[in-house]
N, C-alpha and C. Protein backbone atom coordinates (compact mmCIF):
# COMPACT_ATOMS: atom_id res chain seq x y z
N UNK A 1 0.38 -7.36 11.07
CA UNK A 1 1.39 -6.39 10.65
C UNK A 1 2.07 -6.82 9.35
N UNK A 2 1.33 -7.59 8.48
CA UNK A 2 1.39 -8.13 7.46
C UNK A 2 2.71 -9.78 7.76
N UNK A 3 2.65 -9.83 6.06
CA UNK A 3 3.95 -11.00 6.15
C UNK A 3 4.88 -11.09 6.60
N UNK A 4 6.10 -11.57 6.95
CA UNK A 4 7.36 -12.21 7.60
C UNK A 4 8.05 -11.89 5.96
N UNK A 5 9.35 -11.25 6.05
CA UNK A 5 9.99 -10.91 4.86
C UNK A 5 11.29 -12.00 5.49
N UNK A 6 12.67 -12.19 4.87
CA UNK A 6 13.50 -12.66 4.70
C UNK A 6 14.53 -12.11 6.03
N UNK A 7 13.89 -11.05 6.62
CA UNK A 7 14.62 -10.87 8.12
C UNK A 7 14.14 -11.74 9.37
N UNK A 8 13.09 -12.07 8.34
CA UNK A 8 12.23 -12.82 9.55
C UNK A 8 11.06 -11.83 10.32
N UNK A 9 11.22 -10.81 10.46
CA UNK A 9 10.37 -9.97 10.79
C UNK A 9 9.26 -9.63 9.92
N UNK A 10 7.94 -8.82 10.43
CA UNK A 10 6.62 -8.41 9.52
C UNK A 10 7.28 -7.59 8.43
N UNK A 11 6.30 -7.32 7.80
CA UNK A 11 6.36 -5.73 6.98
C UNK A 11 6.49 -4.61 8.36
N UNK A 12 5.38 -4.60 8.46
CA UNK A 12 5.17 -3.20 9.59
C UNK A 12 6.10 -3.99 11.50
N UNK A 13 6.90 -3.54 11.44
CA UNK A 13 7.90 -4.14 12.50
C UNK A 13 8.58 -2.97 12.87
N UNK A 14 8.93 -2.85 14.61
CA UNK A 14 9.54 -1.70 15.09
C UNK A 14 10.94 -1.95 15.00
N UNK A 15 11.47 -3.21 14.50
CA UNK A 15 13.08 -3.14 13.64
C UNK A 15 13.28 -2.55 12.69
N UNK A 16 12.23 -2.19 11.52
CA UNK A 16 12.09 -1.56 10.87
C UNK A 16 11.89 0.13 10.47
N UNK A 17 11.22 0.45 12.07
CA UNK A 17 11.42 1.47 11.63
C UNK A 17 10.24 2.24 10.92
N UNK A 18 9.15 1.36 10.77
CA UNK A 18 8.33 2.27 10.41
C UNK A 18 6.84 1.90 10.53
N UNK A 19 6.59 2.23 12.20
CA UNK A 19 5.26 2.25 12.57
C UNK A 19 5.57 3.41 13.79
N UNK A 20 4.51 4.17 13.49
CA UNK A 20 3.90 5.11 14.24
C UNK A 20 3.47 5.08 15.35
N UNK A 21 3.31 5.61 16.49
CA UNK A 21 2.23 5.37 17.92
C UNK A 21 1.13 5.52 17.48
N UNK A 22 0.27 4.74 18.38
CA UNK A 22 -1.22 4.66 18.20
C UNK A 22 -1.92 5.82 18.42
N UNK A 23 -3.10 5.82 17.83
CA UNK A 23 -4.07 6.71 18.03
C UNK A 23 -4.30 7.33 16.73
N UNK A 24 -5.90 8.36 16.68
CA UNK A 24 -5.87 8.69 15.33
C UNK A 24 -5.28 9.34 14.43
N UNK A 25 -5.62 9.57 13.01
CA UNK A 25 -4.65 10.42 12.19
C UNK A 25 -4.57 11.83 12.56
N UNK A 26 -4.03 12.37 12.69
CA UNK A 26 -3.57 13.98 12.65
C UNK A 26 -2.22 14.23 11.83
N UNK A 27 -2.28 15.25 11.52
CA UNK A 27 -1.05 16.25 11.11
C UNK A 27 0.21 16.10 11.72
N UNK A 28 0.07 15.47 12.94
CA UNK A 28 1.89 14.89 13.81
C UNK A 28 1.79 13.68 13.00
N UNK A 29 0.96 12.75 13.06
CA UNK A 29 0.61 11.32 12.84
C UNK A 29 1.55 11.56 11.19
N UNK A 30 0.60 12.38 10.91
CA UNK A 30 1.68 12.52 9.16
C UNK A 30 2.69 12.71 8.78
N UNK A 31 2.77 13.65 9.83
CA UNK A 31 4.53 14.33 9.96
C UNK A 31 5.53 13.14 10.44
N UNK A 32 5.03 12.46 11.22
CA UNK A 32 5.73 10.97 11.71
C UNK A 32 6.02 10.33 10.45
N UNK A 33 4.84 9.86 10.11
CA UNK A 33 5.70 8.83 9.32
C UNK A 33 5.80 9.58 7.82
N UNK A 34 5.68 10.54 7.67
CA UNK A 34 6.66 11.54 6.30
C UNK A 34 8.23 11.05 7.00
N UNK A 35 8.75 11.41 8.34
CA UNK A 35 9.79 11.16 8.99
C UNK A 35 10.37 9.85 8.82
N UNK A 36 9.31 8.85 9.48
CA UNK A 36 9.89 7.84 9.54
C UNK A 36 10.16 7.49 8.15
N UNK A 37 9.61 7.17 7.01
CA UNK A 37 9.75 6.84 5.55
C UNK A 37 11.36 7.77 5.42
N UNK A 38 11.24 8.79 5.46
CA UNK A 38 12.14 9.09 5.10
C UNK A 38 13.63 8.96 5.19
N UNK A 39 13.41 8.75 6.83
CA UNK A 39 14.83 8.50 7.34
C UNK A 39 15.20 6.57 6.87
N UNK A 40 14.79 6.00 5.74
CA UNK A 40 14.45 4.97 5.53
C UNK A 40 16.05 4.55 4.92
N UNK A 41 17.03 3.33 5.05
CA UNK A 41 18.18 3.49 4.14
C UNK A 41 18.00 2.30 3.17
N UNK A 42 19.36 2.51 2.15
CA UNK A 42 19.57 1.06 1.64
C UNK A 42 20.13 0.08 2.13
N UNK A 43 20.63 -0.80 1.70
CA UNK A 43 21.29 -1.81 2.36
C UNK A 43 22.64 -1.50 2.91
N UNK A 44 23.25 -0.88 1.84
CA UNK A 44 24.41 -0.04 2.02
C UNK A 44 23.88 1.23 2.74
N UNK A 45 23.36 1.70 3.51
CA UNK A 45 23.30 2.59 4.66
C UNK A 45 22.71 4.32 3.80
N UNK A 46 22.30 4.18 2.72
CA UNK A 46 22.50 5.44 1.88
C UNK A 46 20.88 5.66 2.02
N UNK A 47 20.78 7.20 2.51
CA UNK A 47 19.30 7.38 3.04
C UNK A 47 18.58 6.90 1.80
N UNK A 48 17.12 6.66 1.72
CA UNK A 48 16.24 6.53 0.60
C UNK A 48 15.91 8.07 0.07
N UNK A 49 15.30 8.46 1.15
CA UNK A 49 14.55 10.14 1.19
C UNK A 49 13.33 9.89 0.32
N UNK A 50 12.59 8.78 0.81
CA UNK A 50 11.30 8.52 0.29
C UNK A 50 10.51 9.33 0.76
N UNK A 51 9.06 9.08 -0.05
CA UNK A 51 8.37 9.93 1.00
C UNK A 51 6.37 9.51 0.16
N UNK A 52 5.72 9.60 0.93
CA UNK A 52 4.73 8.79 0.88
C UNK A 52 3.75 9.06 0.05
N UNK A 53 3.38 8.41 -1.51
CA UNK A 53 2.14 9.47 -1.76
C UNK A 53 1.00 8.89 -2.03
N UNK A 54 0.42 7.89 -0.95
CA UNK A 54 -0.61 7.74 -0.81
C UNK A 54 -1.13 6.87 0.70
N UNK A 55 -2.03 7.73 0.97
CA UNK A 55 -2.72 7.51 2.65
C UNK A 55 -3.65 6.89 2.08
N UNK A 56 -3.68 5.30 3.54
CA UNK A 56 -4.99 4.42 3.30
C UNK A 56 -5.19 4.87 4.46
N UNK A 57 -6.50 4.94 4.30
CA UNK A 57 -7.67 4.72 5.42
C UNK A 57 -8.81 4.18 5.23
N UNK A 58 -9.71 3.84 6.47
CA UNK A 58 -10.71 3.22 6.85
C UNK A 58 -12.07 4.49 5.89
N UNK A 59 -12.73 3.94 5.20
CA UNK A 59 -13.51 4.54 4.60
C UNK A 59 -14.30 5.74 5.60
N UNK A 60 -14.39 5.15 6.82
CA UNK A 60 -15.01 6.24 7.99
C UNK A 60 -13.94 7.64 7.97
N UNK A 61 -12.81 7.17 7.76
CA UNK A 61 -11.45 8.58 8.11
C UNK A 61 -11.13 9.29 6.69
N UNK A 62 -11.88 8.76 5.50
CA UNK A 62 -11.97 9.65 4.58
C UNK A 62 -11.49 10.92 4.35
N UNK A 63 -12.93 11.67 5.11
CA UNK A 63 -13.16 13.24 5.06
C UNK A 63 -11.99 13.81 5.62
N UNK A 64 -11.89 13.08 6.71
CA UNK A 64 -11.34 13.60 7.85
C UNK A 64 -9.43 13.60 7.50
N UNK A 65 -8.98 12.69 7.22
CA UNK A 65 -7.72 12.33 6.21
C UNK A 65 -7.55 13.32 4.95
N UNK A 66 -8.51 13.42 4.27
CA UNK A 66 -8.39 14.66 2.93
C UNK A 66 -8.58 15.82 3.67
N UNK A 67 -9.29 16.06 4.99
CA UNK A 67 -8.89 17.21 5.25
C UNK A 67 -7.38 18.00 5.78
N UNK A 68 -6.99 17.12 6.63
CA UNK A 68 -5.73 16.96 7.12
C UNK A 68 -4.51 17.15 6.02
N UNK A 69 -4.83 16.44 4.61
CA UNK A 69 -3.76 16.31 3.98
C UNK A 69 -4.03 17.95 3.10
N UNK A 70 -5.27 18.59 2.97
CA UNK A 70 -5.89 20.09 2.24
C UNK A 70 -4.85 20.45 2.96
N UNK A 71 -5.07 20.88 4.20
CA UNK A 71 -4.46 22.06 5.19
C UNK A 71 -2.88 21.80 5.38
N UNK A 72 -2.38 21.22 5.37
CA UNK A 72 -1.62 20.56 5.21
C UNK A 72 -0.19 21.33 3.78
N UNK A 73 -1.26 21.27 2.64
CA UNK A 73 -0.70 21.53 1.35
C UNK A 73 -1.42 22.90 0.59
N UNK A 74 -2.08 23.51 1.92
CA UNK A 74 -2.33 24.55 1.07
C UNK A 74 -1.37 25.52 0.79
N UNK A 75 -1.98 26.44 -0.25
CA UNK A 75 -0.84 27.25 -1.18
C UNK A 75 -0.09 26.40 -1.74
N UNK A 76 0.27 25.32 -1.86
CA UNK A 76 1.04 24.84 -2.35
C UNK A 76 0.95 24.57 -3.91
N UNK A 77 1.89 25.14 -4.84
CA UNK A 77 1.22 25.31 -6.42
C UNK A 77 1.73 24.07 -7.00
N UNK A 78 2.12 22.99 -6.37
CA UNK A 78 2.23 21.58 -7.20
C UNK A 78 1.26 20.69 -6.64
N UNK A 79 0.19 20.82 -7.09
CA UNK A 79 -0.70 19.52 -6.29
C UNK A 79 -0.52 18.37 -6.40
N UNK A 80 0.62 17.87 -7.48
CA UNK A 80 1.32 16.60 -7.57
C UNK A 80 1.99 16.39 -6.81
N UNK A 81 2.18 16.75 -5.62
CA UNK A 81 3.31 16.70 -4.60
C UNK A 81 2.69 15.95 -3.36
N UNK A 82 0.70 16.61 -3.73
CA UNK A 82 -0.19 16.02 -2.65
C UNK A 82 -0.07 14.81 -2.49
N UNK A 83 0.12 13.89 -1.05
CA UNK A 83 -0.53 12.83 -1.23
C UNK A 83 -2.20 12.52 -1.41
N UNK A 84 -2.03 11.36 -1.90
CA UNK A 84 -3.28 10.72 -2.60
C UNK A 84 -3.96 10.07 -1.12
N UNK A 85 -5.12 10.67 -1.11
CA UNK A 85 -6.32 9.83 0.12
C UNK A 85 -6.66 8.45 -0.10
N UNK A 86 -6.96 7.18 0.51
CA UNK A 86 -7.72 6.17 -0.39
C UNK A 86 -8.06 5.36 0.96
N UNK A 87 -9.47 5.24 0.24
CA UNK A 87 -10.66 4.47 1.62
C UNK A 87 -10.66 3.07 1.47
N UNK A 88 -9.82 2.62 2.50
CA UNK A 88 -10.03 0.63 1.94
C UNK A 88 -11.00 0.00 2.84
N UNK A 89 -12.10 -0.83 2.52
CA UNK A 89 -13.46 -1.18 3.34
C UNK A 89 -12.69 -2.02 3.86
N UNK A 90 -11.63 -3.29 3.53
CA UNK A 90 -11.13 -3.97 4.55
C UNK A 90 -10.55 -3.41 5.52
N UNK A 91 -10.08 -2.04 6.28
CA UNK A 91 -9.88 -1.33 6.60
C UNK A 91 -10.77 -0.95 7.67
N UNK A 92 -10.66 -0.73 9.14
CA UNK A 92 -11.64 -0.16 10.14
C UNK A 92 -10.70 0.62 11.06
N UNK A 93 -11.60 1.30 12.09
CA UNK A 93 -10.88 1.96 13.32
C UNK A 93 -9.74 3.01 12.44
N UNK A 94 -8.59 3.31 13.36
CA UNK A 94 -7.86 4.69 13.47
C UNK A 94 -6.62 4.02 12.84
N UNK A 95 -6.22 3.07 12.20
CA UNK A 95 -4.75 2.40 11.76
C UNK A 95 -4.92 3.19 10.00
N UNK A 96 -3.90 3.37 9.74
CA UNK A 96 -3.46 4.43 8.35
C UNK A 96 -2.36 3.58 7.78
N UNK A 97 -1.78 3.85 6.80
CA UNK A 97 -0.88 3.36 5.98
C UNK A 97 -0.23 4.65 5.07
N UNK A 98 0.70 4.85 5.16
CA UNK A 98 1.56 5.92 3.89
C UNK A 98 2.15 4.72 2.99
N UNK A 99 1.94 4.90 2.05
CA UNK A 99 2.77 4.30 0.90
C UNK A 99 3.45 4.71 0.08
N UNK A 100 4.92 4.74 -0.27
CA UNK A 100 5.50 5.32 -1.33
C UNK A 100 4.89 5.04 -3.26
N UNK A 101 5.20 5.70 -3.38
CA UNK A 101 5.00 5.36 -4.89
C UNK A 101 5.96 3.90 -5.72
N UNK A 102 4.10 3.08 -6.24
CA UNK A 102 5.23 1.51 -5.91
C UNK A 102 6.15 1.24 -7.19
N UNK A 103 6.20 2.55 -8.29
CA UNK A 103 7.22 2.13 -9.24
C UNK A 103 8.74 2.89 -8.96
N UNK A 104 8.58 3.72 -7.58
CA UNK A 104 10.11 3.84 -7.06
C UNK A 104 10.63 3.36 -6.12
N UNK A 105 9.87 2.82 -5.45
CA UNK A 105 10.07 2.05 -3.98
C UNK A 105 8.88 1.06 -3.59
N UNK A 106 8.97 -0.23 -4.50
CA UNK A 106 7.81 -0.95 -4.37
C UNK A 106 8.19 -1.95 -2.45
N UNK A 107 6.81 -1.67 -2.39
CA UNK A 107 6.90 -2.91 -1.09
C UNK A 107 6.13 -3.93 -1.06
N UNK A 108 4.99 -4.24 -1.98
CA UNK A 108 4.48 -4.58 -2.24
C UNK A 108 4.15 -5.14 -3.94
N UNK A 109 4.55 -6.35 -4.36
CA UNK A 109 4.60 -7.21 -5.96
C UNK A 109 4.05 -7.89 -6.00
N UNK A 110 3.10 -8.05 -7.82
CA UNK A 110 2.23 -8.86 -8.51
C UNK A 110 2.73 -9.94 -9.00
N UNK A 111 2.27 -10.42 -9.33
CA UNK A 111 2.36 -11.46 -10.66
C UNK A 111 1.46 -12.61 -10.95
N UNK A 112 1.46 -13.02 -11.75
CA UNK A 112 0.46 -13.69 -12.76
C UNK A 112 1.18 -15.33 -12.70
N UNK A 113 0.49 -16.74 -13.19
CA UNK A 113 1.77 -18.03 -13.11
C UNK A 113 1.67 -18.02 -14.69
N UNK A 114 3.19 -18.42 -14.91
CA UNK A 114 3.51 -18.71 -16.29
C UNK A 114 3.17 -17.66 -17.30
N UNK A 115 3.77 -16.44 -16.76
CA UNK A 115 3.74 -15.49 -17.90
C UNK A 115 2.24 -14.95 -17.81
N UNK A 116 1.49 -15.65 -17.77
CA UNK A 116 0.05 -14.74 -18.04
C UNK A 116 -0.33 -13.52 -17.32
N UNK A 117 -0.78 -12.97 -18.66
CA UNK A 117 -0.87 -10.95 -17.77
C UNK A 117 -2.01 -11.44 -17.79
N UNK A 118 -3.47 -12.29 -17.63
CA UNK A 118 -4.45 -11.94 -17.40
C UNK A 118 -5.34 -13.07 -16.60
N UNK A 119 -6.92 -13.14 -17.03
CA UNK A 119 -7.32 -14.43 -17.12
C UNK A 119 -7.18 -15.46 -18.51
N UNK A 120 -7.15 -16.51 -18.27
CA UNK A 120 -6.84 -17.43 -19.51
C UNK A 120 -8.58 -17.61 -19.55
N UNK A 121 -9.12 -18.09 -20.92
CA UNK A 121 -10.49 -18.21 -21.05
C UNK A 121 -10.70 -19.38 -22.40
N UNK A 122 -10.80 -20.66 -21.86
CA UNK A 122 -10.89 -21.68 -22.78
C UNK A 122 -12.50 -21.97 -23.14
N UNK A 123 -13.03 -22.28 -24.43
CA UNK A 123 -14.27 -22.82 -24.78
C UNK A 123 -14.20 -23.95 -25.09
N UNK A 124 -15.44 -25.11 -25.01
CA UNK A 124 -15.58 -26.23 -25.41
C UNK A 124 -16.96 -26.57 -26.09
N UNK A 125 -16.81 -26.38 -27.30
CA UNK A 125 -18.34 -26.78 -28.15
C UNK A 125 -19.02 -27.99 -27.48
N UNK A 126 -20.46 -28.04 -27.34
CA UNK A 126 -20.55 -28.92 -27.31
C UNK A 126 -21.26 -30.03 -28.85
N UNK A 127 -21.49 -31.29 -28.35
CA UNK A 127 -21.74 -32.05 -29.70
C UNK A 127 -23.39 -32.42 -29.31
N UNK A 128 -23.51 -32.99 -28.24
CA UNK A 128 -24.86 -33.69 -28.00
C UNK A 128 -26.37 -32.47 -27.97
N UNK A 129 -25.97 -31.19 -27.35
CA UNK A 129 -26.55 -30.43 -27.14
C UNK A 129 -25.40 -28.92 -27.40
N UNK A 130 -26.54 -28.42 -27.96
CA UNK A 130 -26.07 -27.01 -28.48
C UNK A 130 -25.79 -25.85 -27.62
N UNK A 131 -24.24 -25.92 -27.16
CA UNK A 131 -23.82 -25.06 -25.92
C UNK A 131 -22.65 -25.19 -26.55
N UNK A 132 -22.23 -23.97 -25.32
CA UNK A 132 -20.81 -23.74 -25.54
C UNK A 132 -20.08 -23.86 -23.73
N UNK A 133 -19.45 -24.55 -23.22
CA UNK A 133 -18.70 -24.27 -22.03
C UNK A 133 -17.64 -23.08 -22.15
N UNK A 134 -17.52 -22.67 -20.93
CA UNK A 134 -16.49 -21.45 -21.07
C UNK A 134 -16.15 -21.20 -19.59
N UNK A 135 -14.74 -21.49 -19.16
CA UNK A 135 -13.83 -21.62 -18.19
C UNK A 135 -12.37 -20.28 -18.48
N UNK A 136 -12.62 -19.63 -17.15
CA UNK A 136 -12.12 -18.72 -16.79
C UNK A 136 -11.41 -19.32 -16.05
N UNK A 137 -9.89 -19.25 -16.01
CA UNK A 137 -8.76 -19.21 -15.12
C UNK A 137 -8.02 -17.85 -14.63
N UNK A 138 -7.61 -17.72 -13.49
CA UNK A 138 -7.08 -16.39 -13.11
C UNK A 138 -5.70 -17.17 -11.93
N UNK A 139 -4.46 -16.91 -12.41
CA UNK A 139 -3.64 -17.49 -11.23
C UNK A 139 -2.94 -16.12 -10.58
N UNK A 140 -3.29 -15.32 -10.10
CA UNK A 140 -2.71 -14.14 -9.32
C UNK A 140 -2.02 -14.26 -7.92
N UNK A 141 -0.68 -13.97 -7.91
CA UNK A 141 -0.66 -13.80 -6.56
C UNK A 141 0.53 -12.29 -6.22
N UNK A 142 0.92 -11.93 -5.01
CA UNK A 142 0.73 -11.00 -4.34
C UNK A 142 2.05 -11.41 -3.20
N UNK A 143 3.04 -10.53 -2.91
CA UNK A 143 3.79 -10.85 -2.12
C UNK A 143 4.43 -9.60 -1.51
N UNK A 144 5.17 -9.58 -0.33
CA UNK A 144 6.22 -8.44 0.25
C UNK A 144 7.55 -8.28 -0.19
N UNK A 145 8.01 -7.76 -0.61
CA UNK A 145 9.43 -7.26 -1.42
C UNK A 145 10.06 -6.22 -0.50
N UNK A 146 9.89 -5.94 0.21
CA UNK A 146 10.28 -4.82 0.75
C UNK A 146 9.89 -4.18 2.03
N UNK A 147 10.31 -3.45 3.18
CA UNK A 147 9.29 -2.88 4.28
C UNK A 147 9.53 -1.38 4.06
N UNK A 148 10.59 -0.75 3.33
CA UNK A 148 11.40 0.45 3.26
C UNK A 148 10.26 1.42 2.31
N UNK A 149 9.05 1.12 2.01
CA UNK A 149 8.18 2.28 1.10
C UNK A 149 6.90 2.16 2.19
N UNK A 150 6.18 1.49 2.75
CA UNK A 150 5.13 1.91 3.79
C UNK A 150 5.55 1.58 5.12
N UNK A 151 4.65 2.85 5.35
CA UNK A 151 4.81 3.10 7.37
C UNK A 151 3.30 2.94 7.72
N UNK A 152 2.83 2.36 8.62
CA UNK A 152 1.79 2.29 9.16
C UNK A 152 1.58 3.27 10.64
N UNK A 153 0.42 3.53 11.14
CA UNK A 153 -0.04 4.18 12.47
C UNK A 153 -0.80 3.16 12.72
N UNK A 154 -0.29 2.96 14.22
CA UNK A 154 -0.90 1.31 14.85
C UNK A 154 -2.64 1.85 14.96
N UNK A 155 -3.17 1.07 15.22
CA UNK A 155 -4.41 1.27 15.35
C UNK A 155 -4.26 1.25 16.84
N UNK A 156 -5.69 1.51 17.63
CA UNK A 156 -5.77 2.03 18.97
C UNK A 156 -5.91 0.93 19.45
């Protein structure tokens, strides 16, 4: 249910507030956690009124997820309003994820060590034989900031 944040609790934790009952996705399943996200506060108690725009699923719940979210939003003349489908292969079985949009309500943060936005890429001529070495560094890491932008549906 992911990492342990600074409450001591996961990300996805029923202190929190935002995991769903089990079983597969449907149109309640969505409506849930549209709900639960929403009723989400600040620290100071002031609702968020987030709201989710992008569904993970298991590459198998695809079709079945974009269909749900079509019917869902039809007629609707802002398709920017749709949430976004997305198939993650680490991902199996009936468990979903809503995610808010992570530049208004991130729950999830990057970063790079020592400033670097990328990979670092050093060469070394050689002298004895005619080569070149070439070393790729990448220091990335990845952390929880937050539980208040994704709601999960437990898996079965």
């Amino acid at each position: 249910m992911g990492p342990a944040l600074s409450d001591t609790y996961t990300v996805f934790h029923a202190n929190h507030a935002n995991v769903c009952t089990a079983g597969a996705l449907d149109a309640a399943k969505l409506g849930a956690a549209y709900g639960l996200m929403g009723a989400q506060a600040s620290a100071d108690g002031i609702k968020l009124n987030a709201s989710p725009r992008f569904l993970v699923v298991a590459p198998t719940a695809v079709v079945s997820a974009q269909a749900i979210v079509t019917a869902l939003w039809a007629g609707d003349p802002d398709p920017g309003r749709r949430i976004v489908v997305v198939g993650d292969p680490n991902l199996s079985g009936v468990r979903f994820y809503c995610v808010a949009d992570p530049a208004l309500l991130p729950t999830f943060v990057y970063g790079y060590l020592n400033g670097e936005n990328g990979p670092r890429v050093r060469t070394e001529a050689g002298f004895e034989v005619d080569a070149v070495k070439i070393k790729v560094e990448l220091d990335f890491g990845v952390g929880a900031v937050d539980y208040r932008g994704a709601v999960t549906g437990a898996g079965a």
